[in-house]
Structure formats: structure tokens, C-alpha cells
Protein backbone atom coordinates (compact mmCIF):
# COMPACT_ATOMS: atom_id res chain seq x y z
CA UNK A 1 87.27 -9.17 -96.42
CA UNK A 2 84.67 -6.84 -94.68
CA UNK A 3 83.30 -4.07 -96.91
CA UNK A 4 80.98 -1.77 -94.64
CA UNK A 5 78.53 0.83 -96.44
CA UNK A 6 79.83 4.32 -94.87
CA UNK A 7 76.09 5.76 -94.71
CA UNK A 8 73.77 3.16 -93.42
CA UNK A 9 76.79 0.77 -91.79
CA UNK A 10 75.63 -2.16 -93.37
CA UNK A 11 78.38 -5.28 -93.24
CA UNK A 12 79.60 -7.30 -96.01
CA UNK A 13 81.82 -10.13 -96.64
CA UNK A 14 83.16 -9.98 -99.99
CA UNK A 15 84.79 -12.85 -102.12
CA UNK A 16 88.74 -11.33 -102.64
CA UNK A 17 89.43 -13.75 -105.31
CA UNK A 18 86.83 -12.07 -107.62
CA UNK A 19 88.05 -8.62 -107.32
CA UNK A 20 90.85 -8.01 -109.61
CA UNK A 21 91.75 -4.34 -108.83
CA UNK A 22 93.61 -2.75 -105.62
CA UNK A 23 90.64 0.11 -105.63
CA UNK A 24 86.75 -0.35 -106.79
CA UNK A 25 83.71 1.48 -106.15
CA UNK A 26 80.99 -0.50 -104.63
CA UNK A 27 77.33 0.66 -103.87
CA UNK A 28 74.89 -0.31 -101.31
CA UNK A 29 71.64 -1.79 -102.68
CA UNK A 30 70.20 -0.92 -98.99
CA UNK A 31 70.80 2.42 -99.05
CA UNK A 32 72.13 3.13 -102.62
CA UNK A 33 75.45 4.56 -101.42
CA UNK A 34 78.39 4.73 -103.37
CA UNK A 35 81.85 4.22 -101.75
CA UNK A 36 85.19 3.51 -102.31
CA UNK A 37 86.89 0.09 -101.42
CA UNK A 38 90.61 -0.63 -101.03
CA UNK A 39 91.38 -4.19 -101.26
CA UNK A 40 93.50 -5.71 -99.24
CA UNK A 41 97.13 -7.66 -99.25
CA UNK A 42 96.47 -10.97 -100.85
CA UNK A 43 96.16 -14.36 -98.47
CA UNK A 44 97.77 -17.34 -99.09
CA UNK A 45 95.87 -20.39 -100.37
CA UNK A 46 95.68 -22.12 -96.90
CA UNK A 47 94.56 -18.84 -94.98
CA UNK A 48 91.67 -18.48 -97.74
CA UNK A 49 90.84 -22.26 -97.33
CA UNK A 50 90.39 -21.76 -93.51
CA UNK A 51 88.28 -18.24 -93.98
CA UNK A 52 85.90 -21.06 -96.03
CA UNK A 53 85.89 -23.55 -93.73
CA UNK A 54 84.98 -21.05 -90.78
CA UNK A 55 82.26 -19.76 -93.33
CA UNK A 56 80.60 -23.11 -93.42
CA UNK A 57 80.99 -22.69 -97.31
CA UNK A 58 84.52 -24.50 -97.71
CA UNK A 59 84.12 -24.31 -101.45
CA UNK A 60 83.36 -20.70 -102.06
CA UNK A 61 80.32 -21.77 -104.28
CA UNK A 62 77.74 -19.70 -102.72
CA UNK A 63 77.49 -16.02 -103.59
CA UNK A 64 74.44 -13.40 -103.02
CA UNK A 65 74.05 -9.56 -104.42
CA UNK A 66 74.44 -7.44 -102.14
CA UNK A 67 70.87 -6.76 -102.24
CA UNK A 68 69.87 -10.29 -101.73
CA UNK A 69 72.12 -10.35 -98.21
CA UNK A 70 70.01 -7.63 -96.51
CA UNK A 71 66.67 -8.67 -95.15
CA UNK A 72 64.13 -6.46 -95.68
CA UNK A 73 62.09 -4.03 -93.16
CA UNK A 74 58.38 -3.57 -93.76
CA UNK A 75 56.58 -1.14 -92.42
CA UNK A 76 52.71 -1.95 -92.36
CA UNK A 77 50.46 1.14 -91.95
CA UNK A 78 47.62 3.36 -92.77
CA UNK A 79 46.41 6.84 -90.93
CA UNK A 80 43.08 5.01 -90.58
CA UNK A 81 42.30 2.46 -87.87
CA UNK A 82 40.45 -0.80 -87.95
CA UNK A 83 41.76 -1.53 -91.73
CA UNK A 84 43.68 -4.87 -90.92
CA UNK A 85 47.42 -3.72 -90.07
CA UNK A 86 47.69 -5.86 -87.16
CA UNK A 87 46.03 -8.70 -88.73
CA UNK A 88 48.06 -8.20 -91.55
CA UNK A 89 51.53 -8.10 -89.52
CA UNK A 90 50.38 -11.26 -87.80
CA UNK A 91 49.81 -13.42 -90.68
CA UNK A 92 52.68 -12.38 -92.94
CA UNK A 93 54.76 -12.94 -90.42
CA UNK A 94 53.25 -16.91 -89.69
CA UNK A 95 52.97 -17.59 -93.13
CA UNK A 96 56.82 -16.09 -94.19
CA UNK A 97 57.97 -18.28 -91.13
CA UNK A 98 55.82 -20.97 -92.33
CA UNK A 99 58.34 -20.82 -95.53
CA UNK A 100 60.86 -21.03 -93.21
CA UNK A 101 61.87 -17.41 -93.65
CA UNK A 102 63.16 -15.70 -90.24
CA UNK A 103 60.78 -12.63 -89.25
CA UNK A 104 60.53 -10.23 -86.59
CA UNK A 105 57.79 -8.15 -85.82
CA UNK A 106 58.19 -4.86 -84.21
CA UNK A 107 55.14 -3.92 -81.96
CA UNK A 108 55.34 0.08 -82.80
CA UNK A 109 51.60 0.49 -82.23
CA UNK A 110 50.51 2.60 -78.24
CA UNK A 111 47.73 0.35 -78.46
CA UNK A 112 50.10 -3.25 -78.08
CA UNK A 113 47.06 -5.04 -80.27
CA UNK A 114 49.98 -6.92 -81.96
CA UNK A 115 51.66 -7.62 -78.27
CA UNK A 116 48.23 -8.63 -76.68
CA UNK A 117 47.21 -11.15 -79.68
CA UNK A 118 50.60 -13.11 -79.06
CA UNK A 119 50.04 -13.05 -75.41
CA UNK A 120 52.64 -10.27 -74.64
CA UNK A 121 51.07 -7.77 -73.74
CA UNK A 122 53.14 -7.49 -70.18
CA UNK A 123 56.50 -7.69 -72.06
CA UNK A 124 59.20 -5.06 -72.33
CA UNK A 125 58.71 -2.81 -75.43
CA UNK A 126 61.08 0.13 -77.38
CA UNK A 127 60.24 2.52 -74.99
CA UNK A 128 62.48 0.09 -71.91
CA UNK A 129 65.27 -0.79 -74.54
CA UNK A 130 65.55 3.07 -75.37
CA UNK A 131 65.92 4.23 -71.50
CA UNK A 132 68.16 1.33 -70.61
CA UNK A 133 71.31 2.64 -71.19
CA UNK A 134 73.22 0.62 -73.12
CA UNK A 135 71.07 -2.20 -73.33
CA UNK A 136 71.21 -3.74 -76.66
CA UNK A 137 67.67 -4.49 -78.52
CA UNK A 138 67.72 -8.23 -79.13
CA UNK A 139 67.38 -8.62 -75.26
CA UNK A 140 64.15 -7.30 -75.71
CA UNK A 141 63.31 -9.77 -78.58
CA UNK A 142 60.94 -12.64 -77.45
CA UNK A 143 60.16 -15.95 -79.32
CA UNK A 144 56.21 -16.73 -79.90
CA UNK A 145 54.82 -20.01 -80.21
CA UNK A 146 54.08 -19.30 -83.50
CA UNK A 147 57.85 -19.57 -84.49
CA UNK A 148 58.74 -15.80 -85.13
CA UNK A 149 59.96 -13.21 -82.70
CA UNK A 150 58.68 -10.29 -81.36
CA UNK A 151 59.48 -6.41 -80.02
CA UNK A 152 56.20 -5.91 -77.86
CA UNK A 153 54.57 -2.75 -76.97
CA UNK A 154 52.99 -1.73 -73.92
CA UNK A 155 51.88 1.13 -72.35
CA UNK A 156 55.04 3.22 -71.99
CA UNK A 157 55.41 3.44 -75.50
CA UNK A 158 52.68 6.37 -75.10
CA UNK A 159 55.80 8.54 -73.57
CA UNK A 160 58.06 7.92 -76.00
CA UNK A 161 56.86 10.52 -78.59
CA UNK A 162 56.49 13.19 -75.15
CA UNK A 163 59.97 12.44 -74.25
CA UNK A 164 61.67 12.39 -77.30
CA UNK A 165 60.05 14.64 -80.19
CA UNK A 166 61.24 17.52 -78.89
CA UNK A 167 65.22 15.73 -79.50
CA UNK A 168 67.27 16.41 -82.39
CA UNK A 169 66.93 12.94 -84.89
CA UNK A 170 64.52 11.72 -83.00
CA UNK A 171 62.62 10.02 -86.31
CA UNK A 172 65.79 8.01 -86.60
CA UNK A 173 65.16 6.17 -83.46
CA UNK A 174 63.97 2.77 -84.20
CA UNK A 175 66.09 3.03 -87.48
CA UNK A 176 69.59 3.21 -85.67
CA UNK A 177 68.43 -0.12 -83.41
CA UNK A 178 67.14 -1.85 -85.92
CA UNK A 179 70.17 -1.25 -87.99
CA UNK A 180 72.05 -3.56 -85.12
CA UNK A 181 69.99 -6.81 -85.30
CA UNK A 182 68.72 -6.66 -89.40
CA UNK A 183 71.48 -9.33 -90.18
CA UNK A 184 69.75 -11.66 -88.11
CA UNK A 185 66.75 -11.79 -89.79
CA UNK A 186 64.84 -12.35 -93.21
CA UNK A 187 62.47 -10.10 -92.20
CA UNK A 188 61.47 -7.23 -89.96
CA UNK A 189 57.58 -6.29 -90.02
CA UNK A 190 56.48 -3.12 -87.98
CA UNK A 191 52.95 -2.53 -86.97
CA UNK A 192 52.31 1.33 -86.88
CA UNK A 193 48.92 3.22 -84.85
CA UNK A 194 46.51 4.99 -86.76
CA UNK A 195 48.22 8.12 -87.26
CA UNK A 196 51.23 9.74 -89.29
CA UNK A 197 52.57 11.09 -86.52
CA UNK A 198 56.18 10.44 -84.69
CA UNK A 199 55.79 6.42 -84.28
CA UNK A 200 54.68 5.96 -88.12
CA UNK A 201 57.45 8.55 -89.56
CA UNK A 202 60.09 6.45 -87.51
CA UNK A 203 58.59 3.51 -89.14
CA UNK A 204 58.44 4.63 -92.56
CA UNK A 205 62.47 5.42 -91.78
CA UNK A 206 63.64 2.43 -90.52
CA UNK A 207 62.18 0.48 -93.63
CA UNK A 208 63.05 -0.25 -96.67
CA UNK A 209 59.34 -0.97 -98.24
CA UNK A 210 55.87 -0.47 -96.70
CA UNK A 211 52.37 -2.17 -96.93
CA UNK A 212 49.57 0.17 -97.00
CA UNK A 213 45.89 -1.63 -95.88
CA UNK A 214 43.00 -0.52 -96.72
CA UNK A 215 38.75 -1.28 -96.70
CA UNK A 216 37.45 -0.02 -99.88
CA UNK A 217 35.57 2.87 -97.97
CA UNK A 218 36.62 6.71 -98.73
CA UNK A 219 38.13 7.34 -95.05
CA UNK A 220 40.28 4.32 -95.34
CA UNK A 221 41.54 5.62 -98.81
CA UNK A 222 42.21 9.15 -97.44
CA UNK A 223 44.35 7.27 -95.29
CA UNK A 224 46.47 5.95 -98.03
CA UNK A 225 46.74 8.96 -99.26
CA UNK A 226 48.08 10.52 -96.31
CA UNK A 227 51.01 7.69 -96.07
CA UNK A 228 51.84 7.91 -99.68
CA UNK A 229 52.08 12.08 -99.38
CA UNK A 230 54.26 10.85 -96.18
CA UNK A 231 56.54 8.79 -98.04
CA UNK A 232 57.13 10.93 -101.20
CA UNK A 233 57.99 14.21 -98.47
CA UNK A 234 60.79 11.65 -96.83
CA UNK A 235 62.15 10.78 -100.51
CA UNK A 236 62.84 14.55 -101.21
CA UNK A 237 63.75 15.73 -97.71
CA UNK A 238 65.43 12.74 -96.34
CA UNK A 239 66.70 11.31 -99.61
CA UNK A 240 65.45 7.77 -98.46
CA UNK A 241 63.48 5.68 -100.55
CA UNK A 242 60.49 3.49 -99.90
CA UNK A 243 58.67 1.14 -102.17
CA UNK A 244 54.71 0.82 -101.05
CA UNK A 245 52.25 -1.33 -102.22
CA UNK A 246 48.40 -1.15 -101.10
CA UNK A 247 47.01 -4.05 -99.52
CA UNK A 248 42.90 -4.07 -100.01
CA UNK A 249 41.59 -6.10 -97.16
CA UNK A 250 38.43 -7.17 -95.36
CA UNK A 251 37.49 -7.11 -98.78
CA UNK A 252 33.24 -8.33 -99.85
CA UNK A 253 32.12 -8.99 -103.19
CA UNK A 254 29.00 -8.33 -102.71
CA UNK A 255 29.89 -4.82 -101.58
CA UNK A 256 28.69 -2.57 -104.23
CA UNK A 257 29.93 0.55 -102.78
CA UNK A 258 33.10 -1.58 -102.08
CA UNK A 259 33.53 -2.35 -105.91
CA UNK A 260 33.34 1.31 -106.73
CA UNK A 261 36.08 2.17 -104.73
CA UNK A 262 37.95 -0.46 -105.68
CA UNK A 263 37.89 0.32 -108.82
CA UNK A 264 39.42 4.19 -108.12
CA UNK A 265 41.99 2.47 -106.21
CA UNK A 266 43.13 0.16 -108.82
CA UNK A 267 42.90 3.62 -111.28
CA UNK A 268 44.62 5.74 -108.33
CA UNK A 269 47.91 3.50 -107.30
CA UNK A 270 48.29 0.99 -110.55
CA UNK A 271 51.06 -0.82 -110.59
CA UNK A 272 51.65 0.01 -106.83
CA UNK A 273 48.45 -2.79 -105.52
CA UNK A 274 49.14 -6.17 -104.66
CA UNK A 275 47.37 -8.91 -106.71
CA UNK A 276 46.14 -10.33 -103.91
CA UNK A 277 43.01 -9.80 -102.00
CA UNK A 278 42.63 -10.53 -98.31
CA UNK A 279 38.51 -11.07 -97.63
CA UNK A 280 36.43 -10.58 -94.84
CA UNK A 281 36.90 -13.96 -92.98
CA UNK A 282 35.24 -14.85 -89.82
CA UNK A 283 38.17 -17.16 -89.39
CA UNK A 284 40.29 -14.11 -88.32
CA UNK A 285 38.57 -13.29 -85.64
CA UNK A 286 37.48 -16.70 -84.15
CA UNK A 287 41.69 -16.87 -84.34
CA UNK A 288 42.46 -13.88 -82.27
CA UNK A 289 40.60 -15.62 -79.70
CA UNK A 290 42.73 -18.24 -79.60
CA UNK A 291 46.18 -15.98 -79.13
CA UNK A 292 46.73 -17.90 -83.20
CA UNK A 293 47.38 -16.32 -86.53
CA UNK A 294 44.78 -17.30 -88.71
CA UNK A 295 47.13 -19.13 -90.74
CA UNK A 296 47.77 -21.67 -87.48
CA UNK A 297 44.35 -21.83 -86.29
CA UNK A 298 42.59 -23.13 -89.72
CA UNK A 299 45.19 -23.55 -92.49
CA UNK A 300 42.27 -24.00 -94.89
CA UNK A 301 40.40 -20.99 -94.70
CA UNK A 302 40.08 -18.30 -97.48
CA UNK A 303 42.13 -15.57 -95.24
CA UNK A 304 45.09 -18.31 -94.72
CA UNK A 305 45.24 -19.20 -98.16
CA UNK A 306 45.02 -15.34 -98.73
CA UNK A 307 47.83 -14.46 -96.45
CA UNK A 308 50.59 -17.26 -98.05
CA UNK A 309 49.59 -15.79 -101.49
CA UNK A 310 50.37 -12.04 -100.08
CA UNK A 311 54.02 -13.73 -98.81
CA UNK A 312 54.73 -15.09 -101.94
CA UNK A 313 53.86 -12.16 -103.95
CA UNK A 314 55.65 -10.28 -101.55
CA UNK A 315 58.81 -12.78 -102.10
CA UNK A 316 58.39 -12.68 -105.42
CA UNK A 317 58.33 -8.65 -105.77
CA UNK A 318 61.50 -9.07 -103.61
CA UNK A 319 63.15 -11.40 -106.12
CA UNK A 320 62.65 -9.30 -108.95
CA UNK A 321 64.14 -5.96 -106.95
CA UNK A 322 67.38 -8.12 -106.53
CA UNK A 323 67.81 -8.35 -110.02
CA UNK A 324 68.00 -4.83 -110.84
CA UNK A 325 70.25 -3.35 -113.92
CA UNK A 326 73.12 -1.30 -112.40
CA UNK A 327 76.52 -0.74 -113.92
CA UNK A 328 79.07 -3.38 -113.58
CA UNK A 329 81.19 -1.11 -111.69
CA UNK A 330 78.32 -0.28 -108.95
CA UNK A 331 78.08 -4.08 -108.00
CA UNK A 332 79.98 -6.32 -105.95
CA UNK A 333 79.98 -9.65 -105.20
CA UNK A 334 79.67 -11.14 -101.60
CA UNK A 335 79.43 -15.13 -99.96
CA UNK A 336 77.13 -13.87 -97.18
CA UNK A 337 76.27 -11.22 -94.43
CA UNK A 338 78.94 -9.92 -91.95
């Protein structure tokens, strides 16, 4: 049967066979709702053996949480520029597809940097899927060489904040078309401008975790600060919960001043800073050139080794969210995404 969550209208398709009662509560691991489920007449054996077959899972072996069926939305950003977002979204995204995860990255950013290093810089963007009617969003959604998809920007996404702040829910807007094409991917990275204004609030809403970059500089740490501040105020006001973890990036060793702040960052956000440390790589730019995420253009280099470690830690923090204690009551069981 279909179980849909009544806030965020995420779909489900849940295993009948291994609920026993007529009425259960269920909650959302997306959104942490808790609703009420009413399960329906019982099949007959050869109308369940057909639901399996159309499943592609004619033995009913395969079951996920439902945390594990949603993919998860990423927002990448920091208040201050030039700190590696863009780089960042670019190379998580080629190394997740790389292990043959499916990922989308949403081109937020007035600037298009993202759009004009994958060559698409004269593509549709948000702003044309929002005024065109009904129009749905994967329409808008092209393929890149590098084997992931992308929403591009361009330069009428500078009007979208003019038109639209003044509108009632207008920080929900990315959020409510997102919500209609998550199922079809593992992953959904958004690359946000330098600012914490309306494009990086509807960010932070549509997502379900975000990366914070940063130099180890004080400006680029005030930064951090400011997205942090931004994500505890939509906790308490909004009631919707982001995880963050800081990224430190274009990282030197020989840095002294660099060290130092590292060091109050580690002290500052511990337990919230990814292991891994992306270094300042030539490689990276000598890529961009190219139109090529680093990770394509020279697999061996310390920034592409850098960037698969980053997706599996990121993978790995994702794996241990899934397994969660919640009461037994709270959970149900599903064979895969509506």
C-alpha cells in the first residue's frame, strides 16, 4: 500500500504482510512527522504476487527504513565568497556519481559559476520553471557529460528574490519543487551565493543537511558563523531541522596563520567538522578550464582523492543517521519509494 507523510508529502510503499494491526502510527524520518495509518482490506495471494512482480522484487526480500528511501538534499554554503562552494558542489557530485549514486545539482547561485563550469551557462534556470505556469521542474533538468544532472542558473535568477520576497512563503519555493522530483534521485546538492539572504534561506529549507566551506581565515569563519546562527533561527521558528558539518578547504600546511584558525575551528564546531581536508590544488583550477570536475580531469591528484574521501564520509555519516533508535511503534517498514 501507499503510506504518504501528511506534512512534507513524502510517498511510501509499505510491505502489508508485516503490519499486523488495522491502525498504526508511523513517522517520517524526512520530516519527523507522526501520523496515523489505516491499513487496508487484505489481498489475495495472487494479487500480492503480481504487486511483486510489477515491483521488480517478486520475492519481497528487499526492505529499506524509511529513512534510507529518501535521498538526501544538501545544501552547500557559506556567507563568504571564494571559499570553495562551487568547487565543492562539483566534485561531490562527480565523485558520488562516480559510486554510482544518482545526484542532482541545483544551480541556486545569481552568479551561474556552477552553470558556466558545466558549460550551461545559456540554459533555463528556477527563475523560467517558476514563471512557467505549470511547467513541472524535471523539464528543466539537464544531463552533463560528467554523468549527473543539473538545474542551471542564469541571469534571471537575479529577479527572483525582487519578484517574490515580498510573497507570502516565499522561502518555501525551491522546497515545494524539489519535493516533486527527490524520489528520483540519491542526491540533490544546491550551490548557494555568498550571502544569507532569500536564495540561501530557501536553500537551507529545502534540505535536509548542509555543508559549510570554509579557508581558515577569520572572514571565512564569520561566515560560518552566520549560517550556523541561520540554521539554529529556522530550527526554532520553522521547526525544521538541519544537520551541518564544516568543510575546511583550500587548506596549506604551511599556513601558520591557517593552523591557528584551524585549530579554533576544530575547538568552535567539534564533532560538527568533517575528517577530511580538501587542499589547495592547482589541479582544480587547471580543471575548470577544461569544463571537468577535478575528479575527471586527473583522478590522481590530492583534491580528487580528497573529494571521494569527503563522499564517503559523507555516505558513511548518512549510514549511521539511518540507523537511529526510535520506538518500535514510530517505525515502519517499506520495499522501496513510491
Amino acid at each position: 500500500m501507499i503510506v504518504t507523510c501528511g506534512k512534507c508529502k513524502t510517498k511510501y510503499r509499505v510491505n502489508d504482510s508485516s503490519i499486523r494491526q488495522k491502525e498504526f502510527r508511523a513517522r517520517c524520518l524526512r520530516c519527523d512527522h507522526a501520523f496515523l495509518v489505516r491499513k487496508p482490506e487484505t489481498k489475495s495471494k495472487n494479487t500480492q504476487q503480481n504487486e511483486r512482480a510489477l515491483s521488480g522484487d517478486p520475492h519481497g526480500t528487499k526492505h529499506l527504513t524509511l529513512a534510507e528511501a529518501n535521498c538526501k538534499v544538501i545544501a552547500v554554503c557559506n556567507r563568504k565568497g571564494g571559499v570553495a562552494k562551487t568547487t565543492t558542489c562539483i566534485n561531490l557530485a562527480a565523485a558520488l556519481s562516480k559510486m554510482k549514486k544518482r545526484v542532482l545539482l541545483v544551480d541556486f547561485d545569481i552568479q551561474a559559476n556552477l552553470s558556466l563550469l558545466l558549460g550551461c551557462q545559456n540554459e533555463k534556470s528556477f527563475f523560467d520553471v517558476i514563471h512557467s505556469h505549470d511547467t513541472e521542474l524535471s523539464q528543466y533538468i539537464v544531463k552533463t557529460k560528467a554523468n549527473f544532472w543539473l538545474l542551471p542558473s542564469n541571469s534571471k535568477m537575479a529577479l527572483l528574490s525582487k519578484k517574490h520576497l515580498p510573497k507570502e512563503n516565499f522561502e518555501y519555493m525551491l522546497r515545494d519543487k524539489i519535493m516533486t522530483i527527490r524520489s528520483d534521485f540519491d542526491f540533490i546538492l544546491i550551490d548557494t551565493p555568498p550571502s544569507g539572504d532569500f536564495y540561501t534561506l530557501n536553500a537551507l529549507l529545502a534540505s535536509d543537511e548542509a555543508i559549510i566551506p570554509t579557508q581558515c581565515e577569520y572572514l571565512s569563519m564569520s561566515g560560518v558563523s552566520h549560517i550556523v546562527n541561520m540554521i539554529d533561527v529556522i530550527e526554532e521558528k520553522a521547526g525544521h531541522k538541519i544537520d551541518y558539518h564544516v568543510l575546511i578547504t583550500l587548506f596549506e600546511n604551511d599556513n601558520s596563520v591557517g593552523n591557528v584558525v584551524r585549530s579554533k575551528i576544530n575547538k568552535e564546531y567539534e564533532g560538527k567538522i568533517f575528517d577530511t581536508l580538501v587542499y589547495k590544488d592547482r589541479s582544480v583550477q587547471e580543471s575548470q578550464i577544461f569544463n571537468q570536475a577535478v575528479v575527471h580531469y586527473r583522478e590522481d591528484s590530492d583534491a580528487s582523492q580528497q573529494y571521494f574521501e569527503l563522499a564517503k564520509e559523507i555516505l558513511q555519516i548518512q549510514g549511521k543517521s539511518n540507523i537511529k533508535k526510535v520506538d518500535e511503534e514510530d517505525v515502519i517498514s517499506v520495499k522501496y519509494q513510491a
